[in-house]
Protein backbone atom coordinates (compact mmCIF):
# COMPACT_ATOMS: atom_id res chain seq x y z
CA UNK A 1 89.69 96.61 146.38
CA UNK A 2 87.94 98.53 143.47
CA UNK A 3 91.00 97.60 141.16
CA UNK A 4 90.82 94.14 142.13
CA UNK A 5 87.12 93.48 141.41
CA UNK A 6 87.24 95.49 138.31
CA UNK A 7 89.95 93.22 136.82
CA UNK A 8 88.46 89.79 138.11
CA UNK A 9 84.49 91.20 137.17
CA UNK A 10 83.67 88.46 134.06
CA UNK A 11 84.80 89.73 130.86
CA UNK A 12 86.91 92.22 131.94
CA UNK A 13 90.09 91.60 130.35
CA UNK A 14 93.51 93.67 130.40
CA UNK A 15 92.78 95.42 127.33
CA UNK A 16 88.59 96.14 128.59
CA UNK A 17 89.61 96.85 132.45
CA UNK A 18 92.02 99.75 130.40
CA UNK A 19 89.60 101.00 128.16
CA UNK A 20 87.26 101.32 131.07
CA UNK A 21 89.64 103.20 132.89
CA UNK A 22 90.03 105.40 130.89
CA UNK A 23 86.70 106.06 130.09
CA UNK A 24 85.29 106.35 133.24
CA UNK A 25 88.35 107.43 135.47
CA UNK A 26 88.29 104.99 138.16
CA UNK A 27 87.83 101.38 139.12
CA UNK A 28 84.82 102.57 141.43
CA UNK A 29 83.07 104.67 138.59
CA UNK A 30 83.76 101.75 136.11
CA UNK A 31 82.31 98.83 138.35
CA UNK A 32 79.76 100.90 138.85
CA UNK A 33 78.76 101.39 135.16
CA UNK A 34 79.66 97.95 134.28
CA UNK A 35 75.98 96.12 134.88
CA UNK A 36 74.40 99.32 132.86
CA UNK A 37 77.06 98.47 130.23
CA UNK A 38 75.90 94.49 129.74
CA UNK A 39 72.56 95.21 130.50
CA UNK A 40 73.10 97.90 127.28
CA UNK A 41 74.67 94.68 125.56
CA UNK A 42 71.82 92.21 126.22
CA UNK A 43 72.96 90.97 129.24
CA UNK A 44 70.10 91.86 131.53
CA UNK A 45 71.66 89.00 134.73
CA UNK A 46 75.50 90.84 134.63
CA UNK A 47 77.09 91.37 138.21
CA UNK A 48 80.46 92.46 138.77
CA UNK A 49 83.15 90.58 141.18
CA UNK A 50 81.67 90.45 144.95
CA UNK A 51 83.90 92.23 147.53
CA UNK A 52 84.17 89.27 148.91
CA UNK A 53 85.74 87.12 145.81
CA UNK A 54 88.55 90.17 146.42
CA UNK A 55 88.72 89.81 149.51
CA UNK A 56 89.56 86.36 149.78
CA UNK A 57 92.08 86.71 147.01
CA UNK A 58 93.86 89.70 148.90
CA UNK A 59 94.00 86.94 151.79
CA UNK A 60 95.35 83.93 150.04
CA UNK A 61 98.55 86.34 148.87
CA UNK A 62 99.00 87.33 152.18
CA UNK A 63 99.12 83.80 153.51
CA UNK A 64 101.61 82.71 151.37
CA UNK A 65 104.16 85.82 151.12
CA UNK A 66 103.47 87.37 147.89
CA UNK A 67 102.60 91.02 147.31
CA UNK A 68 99.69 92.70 145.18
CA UNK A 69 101.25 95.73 142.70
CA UNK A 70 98.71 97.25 140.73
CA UNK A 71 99.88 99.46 136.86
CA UNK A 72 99.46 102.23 138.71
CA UNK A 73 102.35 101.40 141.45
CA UNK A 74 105.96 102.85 141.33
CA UNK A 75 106.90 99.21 141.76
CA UNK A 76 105.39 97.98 138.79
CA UNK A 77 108.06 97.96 135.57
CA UNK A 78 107.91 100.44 133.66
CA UNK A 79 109.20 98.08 130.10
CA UNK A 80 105.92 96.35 130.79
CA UNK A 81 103.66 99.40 131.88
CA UNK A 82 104.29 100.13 127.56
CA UNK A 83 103.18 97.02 126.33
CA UNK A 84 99.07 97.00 124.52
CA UNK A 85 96.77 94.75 127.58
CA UNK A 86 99.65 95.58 130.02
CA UNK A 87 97.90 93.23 133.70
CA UNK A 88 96.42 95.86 135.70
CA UNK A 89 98.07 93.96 138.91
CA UNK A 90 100.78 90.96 139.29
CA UNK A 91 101.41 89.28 142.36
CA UNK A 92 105.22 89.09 143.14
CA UNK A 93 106.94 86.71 145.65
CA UNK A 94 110.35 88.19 146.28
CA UNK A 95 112.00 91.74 145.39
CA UNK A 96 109.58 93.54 142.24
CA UNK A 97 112.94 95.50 141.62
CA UNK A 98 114.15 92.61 140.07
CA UNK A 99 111.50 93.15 137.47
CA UNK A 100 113.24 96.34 136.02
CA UNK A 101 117.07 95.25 136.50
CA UNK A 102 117.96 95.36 132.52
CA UNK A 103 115.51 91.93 131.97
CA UNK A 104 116.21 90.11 129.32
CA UNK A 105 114.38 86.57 128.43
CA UNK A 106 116.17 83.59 128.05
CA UNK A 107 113.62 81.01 126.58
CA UNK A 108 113.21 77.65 124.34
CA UNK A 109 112.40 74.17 124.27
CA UNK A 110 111.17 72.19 127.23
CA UNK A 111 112.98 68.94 125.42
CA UNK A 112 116.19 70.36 124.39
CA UNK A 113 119.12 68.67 123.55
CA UNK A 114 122.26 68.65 125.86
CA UNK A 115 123.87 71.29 124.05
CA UNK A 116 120.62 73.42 123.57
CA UNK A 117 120.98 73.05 127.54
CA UNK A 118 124.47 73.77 127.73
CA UNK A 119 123.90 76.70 125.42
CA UNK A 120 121.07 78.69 128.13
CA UNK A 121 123.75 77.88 130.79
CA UNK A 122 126.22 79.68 129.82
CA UNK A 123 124.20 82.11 127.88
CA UNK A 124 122.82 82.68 131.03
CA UNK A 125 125.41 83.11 132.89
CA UNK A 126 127.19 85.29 130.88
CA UNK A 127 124.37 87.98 131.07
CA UNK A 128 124.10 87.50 134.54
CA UNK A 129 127.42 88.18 134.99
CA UNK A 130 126.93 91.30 132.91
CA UNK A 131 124.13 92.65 134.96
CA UNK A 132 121.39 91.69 133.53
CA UNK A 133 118.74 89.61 135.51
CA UNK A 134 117.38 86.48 133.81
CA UNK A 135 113.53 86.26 132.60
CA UNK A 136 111.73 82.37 131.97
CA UNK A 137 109.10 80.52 132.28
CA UNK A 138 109.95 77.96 134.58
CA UNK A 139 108.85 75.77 132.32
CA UNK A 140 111.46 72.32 131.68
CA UNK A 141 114.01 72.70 129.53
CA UNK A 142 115.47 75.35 128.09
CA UNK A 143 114.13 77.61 130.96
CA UNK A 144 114.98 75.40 133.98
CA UNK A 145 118.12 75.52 132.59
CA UNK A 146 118.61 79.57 132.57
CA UNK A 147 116.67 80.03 136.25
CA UNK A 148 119.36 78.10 137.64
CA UNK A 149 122.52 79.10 135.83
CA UNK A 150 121.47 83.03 136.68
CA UNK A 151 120.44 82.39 140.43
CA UNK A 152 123.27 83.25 141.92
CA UNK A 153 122.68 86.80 140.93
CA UNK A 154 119.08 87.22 140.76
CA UNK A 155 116.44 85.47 137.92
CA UNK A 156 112.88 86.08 137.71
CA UNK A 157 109.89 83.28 136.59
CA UNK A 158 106.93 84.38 135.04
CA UNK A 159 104.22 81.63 136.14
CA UNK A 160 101.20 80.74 134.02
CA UNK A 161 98.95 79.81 136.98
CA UNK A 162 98.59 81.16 140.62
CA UNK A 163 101.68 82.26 142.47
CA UNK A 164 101.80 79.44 144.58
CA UNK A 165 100.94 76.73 142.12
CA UNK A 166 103.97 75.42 140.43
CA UNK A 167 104.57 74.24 137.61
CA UNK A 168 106.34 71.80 136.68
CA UNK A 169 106.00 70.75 140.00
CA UNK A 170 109.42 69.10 140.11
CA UNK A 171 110.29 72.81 139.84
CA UNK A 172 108.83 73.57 143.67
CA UNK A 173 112.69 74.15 145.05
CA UNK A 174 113.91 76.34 141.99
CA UNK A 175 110.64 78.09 142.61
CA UNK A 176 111.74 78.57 146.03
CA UNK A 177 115.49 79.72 145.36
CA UNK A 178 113.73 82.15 143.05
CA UNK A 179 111.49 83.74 145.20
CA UNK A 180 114.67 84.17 147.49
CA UNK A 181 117.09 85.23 144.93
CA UNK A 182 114.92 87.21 142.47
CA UNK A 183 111.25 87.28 141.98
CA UNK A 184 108.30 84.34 140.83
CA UNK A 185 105.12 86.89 139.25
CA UNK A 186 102.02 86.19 138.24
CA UNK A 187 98.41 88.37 136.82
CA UNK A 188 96.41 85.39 138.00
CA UNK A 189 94.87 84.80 141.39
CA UNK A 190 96.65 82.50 143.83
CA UNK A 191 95.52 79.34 143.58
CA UNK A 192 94.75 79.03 139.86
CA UNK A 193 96.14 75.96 138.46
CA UNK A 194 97.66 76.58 134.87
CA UNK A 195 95.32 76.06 131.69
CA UNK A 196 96.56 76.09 128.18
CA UNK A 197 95.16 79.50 127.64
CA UNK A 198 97.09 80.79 130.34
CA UNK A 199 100.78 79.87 128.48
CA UNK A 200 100.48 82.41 125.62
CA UNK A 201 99.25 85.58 128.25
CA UNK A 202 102.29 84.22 130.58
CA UNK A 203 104.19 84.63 127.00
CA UNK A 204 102.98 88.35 126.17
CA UNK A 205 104.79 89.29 129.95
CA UNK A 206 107.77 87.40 129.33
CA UNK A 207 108.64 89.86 126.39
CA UNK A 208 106.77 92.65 127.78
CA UNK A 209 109.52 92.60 131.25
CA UNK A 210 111.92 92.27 128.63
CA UNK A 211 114.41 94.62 126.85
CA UNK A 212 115.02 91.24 124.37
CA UNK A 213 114.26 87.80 124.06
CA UNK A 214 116.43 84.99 122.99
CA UNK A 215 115.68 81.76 121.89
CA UNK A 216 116.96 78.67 122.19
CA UNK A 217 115.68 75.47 120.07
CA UNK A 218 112.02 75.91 119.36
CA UNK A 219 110.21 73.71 117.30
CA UNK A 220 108.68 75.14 114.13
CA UNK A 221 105.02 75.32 116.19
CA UNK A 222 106.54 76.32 119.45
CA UNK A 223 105.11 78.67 122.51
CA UNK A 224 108.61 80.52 122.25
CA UNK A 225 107.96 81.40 119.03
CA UNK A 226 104.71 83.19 120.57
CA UNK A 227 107.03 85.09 122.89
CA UNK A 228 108.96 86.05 120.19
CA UNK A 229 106.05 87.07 117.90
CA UNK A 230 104.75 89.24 121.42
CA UNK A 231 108.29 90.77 121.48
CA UNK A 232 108.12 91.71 117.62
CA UNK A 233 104.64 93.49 118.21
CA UNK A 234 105.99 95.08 121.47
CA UNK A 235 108.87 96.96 120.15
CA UNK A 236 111.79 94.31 121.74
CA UNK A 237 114.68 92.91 120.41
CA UNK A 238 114.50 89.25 118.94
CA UNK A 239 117.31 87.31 119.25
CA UNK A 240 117.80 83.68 118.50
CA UNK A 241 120.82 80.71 118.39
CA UNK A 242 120.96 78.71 115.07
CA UNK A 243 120.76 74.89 114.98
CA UNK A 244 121.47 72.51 112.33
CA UNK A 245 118.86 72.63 109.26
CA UNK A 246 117.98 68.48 110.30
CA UNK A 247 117.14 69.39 113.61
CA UNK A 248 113.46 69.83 114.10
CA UNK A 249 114.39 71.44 117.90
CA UNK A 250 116.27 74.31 116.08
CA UNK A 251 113.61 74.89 113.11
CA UNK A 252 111.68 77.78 115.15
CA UNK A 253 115.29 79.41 115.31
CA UNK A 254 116.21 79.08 111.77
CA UNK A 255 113.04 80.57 111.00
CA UNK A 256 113.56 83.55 113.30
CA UNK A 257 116.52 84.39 111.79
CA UNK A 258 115.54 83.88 108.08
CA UNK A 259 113.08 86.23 109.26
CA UNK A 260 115.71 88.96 110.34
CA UNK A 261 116.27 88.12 114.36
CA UNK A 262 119.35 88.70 115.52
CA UNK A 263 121.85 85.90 115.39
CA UNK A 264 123.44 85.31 118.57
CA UNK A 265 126.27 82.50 119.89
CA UNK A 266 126.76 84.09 123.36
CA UNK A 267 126.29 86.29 125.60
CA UNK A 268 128.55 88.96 123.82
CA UNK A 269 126.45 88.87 120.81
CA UNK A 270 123.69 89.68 122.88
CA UNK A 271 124.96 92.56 124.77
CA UNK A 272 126.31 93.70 121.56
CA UNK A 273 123.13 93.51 119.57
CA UNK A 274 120.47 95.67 121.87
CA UNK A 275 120.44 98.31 120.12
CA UNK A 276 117.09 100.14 120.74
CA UNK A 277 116.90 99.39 124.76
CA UNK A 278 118.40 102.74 125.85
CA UNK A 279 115.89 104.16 123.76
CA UNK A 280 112.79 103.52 125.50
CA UNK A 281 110.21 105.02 127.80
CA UNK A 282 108.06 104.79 129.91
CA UNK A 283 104.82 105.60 129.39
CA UNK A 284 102.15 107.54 132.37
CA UNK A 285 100.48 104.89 134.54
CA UNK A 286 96.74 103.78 134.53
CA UNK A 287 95.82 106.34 137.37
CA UNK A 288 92.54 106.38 139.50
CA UNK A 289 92.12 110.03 139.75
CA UNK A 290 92.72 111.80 135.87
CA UNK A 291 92.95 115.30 135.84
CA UNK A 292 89.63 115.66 133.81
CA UNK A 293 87.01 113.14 134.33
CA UNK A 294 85.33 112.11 131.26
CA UNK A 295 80.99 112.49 131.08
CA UNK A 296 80.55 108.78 131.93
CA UNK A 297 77.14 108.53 130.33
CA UNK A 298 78.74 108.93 126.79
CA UNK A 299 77.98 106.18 124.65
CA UNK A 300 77.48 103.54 126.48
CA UNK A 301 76.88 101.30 124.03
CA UNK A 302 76.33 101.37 119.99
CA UNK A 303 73.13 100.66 118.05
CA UNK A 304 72.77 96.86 117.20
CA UNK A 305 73.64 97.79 113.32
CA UNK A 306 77.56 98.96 114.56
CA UNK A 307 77.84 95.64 115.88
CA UNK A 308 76.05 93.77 113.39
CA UNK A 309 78.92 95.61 110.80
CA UNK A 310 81.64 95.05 113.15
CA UNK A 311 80.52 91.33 113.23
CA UNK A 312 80.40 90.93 109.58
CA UNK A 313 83.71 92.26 108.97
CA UNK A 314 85.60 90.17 111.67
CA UNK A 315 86.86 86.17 110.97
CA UNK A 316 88.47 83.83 113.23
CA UNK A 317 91.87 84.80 112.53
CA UNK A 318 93.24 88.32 113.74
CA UNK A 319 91.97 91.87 112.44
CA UNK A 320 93.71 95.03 113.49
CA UNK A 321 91.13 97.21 115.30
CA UNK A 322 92.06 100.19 113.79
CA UNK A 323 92.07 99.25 110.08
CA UNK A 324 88.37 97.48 110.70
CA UNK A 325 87.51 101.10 112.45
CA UNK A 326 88.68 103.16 109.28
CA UNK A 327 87.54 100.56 107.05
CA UNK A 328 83.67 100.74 108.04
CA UNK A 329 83.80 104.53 108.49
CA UNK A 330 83.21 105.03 112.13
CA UNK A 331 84.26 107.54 114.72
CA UNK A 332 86.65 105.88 117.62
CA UNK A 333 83.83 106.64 120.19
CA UNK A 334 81.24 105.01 118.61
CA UNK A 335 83.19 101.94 117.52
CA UNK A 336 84.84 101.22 120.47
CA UNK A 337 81.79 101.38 122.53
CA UNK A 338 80.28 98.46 120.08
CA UNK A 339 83.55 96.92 120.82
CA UNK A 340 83.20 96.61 124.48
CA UNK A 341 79.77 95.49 124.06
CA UNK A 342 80.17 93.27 121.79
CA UNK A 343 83.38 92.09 124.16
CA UNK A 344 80.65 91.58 127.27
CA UNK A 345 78.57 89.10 125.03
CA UNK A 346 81.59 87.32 124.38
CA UNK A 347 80.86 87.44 120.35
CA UNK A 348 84.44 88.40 120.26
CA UNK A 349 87.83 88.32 121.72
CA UNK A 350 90.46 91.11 121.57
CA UNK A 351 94.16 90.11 121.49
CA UNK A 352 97.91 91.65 122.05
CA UNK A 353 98.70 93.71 119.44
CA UNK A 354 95.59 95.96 119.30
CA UNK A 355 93.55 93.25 117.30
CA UNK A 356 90.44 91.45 117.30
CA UNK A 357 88.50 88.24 116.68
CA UNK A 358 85.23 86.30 116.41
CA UNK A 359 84.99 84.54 119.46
């Protein structure tokens, strides 16, 4: 229940519920400290998620099948256990082993062409048939396409919104064959109807279940190219099908592989080109119970001139945490303690990657 509220407490994002974690070396300790933390930050009204908020969420995935795995689970997969913000819990209708059975994403357009569809078809079914299981969006297109040429053996659809809202909603019966056949997962509680800022953190789990990530036809300004930017920062294999140079559908592929992604034309090419999957790792769990406690009263949060420096140094666009930590001369401790506060007030934002932004 503690792991729960901790994750749905306001501002408490992946990357914050982690940090606090760590820090305090449990969901109870950190919930706990949380209110201290905002008051510490300005925010003098803070209260974290009721037990009841939980509660009700633990409920509404019972009623409708699914199953709660939290980072710390055996069940949860390991390729995205590595990622930076990895979702302290999904909820997963159908088999979670279908999450670590050599994934690899199959994305693109949602208005492809015929032969952009024809393409994830068989692209699709070729891995399938090679043991791989199938990872989309469920979104039209491209990814309809590869969910249904790999059901046979197993596919799995990561969902922007709640686990039992679907979307497209003329995808309800795929949804269904999926959750039969493979697996439908999700970080957000059931019930939530998709919002736009839900499609690029749906994105950052695509690639993160995923040894590699092909693409088929994406636009120049495309949410596949997203997933394939995630994949880049995540350590995965980028893969992508050329187009003709007059088709705006295959510009976002072009560009991938001007930019040095692997050009693929089947499934061969893409069995043939993972080259660094055998190679990784898992890394430990987020664990409740640490060996060694750390003195949860240490800096709690950073004098109002850390974050006033922070502040100054950050823009709109993207800054990587660790070069703004080195640039202004601060120790880890202190900066990231400014970080989280400043995080509570919602003055900034941090992203995948390990970077930050004025909110």
């Amino acid at each position: 229940m503690c792991f729960l509220r901790l994750i749905r407490s306001r501002r408490v994002g992946p990357a914050t519920f982690h940090r606090l974690m760590a820090e305090y070396g449990s969901a109870s300790a950190a919930l706990q400290a949380l209110p201290e933390i905002a008051a510490e930050a300005g925010m003098t009204d803070y209260e974290t998620c009721p037990e009841g908020v939980a509660a009700a969420e633990l409920a509404a995935g019972r009623r409708i099948g699914a199953r709660l795995i939290r980072c710390d689970s055996p069940d949860y997969p390991g390729m995205l256990r590595q990622i930076d913000g990895a979702p302290p819990i999904l909820w997963v209708r159908g088999d979670p082993a279908w999450l670590s059975r050599n994934p690899i994403a199959v994305i693109g357009a949602r208005n492809a062409s015929s032969l952009g569809l024809r393409m994830a078809r068989g692209m699709s079914a070729g891995l399938a048939e090679a043991g791989q299981t199938v990872i989309a969006g469920l979104a039209r297109g491209i990814d309809t396409a590869a969910h249904n040429a790999a059901l046979p053996t197993g596919t799995v659809a990561v969902m922007a919104g709640g686990i039992d809202v679907i979307y497209p909603a003329e995808n309800a019966v795929l949804a269904a064959q999926i959750a039969e056949k493979g697996a439908l997962v999700s970080e957000q509680p059931p019930g939530t109807e998709p919002a736009a800022r839900h499609f690029p953190t749906r994105n950052r789990i695509i690639s993160g279940l995923s040894h590699a990530v092909v693409v088929i036809e994406a636009a120049h300004r495309s949410g596949s190219l997203i997933t394939a930017k995630n994949a880049l920062d995540q350590g995965r294999d980028v893969m992508a099908v050329p187009g003709h140079p007059m088709d705006a559908r295959a510009a976002g592929c072009n560009m991938l592989i001007r930019d040095g992604a692997v050009l693929v034309r089947n499934s061969a090419d893409v069995m043939a080109g993972l080259t660094r999957s055998g190679d990784r790792h898992d890394l430990p769990p987020c664990t409740e119970n640490p060996p060694s406690p750390p003195d949860h009263r240490r800096a709690l949060a950073a004098p109002d001139d850390i974050e006033a420096r922070i502040l100054s140094h950050l823009t709109p666009s993207p800054t990587e945490e660790n070069d703004l930590i080195r640039g202004l001369g601060l120790t880890t401790q202190h900066a990231s303690a400014a970080i989280l506060s400043l995080e509570l007030q919602g003055r900034l934002i941090r992203m995948a990657g390990g970077r930050l932004a004025l909110n």
